[in-house]
Protein backbone atom coordinates (compact mmCIF):
# COMPACT_ATOMS: atom_id res chain seq x y z
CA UNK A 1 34.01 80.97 -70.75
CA UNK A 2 32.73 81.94 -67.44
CA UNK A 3 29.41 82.39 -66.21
CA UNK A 4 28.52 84.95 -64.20
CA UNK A 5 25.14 86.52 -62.16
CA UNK A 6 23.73 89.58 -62.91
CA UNK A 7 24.50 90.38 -59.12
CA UNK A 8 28.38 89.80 -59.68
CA UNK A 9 28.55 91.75 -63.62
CA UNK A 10 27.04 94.88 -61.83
CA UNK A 11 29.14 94.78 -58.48
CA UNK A 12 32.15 94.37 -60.79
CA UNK A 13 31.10 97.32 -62.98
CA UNK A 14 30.29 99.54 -59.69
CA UNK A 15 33.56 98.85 -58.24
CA UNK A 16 35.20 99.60 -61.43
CA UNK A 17 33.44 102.81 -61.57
CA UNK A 18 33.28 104.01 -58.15
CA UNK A 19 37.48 103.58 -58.28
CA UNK A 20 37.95 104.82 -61.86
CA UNK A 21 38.96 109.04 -61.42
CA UNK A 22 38.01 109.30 -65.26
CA UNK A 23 34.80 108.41 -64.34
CA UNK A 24 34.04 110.12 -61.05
CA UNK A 25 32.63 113.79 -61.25
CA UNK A 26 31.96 114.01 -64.47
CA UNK A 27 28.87 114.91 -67.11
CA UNK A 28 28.14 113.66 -70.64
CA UNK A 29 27.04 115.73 -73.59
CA UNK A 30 24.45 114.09 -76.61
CA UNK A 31 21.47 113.77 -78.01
CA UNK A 32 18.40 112.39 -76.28
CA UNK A 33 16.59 109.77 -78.57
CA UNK A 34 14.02 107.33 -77.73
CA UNK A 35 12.79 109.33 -74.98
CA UNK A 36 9.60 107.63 -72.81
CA UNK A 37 8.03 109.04 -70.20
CA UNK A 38 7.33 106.05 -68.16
CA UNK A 39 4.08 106.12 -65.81
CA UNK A 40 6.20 105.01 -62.46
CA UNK A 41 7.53 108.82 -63.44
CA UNK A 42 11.04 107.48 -64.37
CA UNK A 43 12.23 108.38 -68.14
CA UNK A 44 14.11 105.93 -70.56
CA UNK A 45 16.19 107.68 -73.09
CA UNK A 46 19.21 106.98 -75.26
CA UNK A 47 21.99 109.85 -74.88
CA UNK A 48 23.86 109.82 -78.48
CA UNK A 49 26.69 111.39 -80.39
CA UNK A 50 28.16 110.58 -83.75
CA UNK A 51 30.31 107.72 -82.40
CA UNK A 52 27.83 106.06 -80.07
CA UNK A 53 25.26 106.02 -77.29
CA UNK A 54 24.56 105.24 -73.91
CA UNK A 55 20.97 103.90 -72.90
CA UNK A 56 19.80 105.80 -69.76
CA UNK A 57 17.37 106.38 -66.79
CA UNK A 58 16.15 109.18 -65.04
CA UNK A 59 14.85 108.33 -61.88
CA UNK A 60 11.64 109.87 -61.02
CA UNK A 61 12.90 111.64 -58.29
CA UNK A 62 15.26 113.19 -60.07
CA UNK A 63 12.88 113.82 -63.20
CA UNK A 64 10.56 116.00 -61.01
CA UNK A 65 12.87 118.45 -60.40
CA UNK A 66 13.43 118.97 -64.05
CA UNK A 67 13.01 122.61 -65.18
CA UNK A 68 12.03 121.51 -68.83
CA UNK A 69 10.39 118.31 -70.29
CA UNK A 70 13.13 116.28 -72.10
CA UNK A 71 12.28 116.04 -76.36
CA UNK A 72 13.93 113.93 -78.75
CA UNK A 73 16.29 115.70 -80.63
CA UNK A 74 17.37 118.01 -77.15
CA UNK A 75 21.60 118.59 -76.92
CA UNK A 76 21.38 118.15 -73.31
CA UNK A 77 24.22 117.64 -70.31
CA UNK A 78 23.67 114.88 -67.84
């Protein structure tokens, strides 16, 4: 078993991402659960569909150019 840093599991996953074309360009369709408003202005939610779910942020810059206010229960794009 090797131990790793936090530092080294996310460069690894960045790299793996930023040089995967399945996962460049691309959005994700669920449910938002769990949603909280945080007050730094970023939101927490959990995106879900009926075979699993991906815990997520919205940074607040992003989340103030929102048109809507995200719900729980919301089919949404991201």
């Amino acid at each position: 078993m090797r131990n790793l840093t936090v530092t080294a599991v996310n460069s690894y996953i960045k790299a793996i991402i930023g040089t995967d074309s399945n996962l460049t360009d691309i959005s994700v369709e669920g449910e938002i659960s769990n949603f909280k408003l945080h007050s730094s202005g970023h939101c927490y939610f959990t995106l879900k569909d009926s075979g699993g779910v991906l815990k997520c942020v919205m940074f607040r810059s992003s989340a103030q150019r929102l048109k809507f206010m995200p719900e729980n229960g919301m089919q949404v794009e991201v």
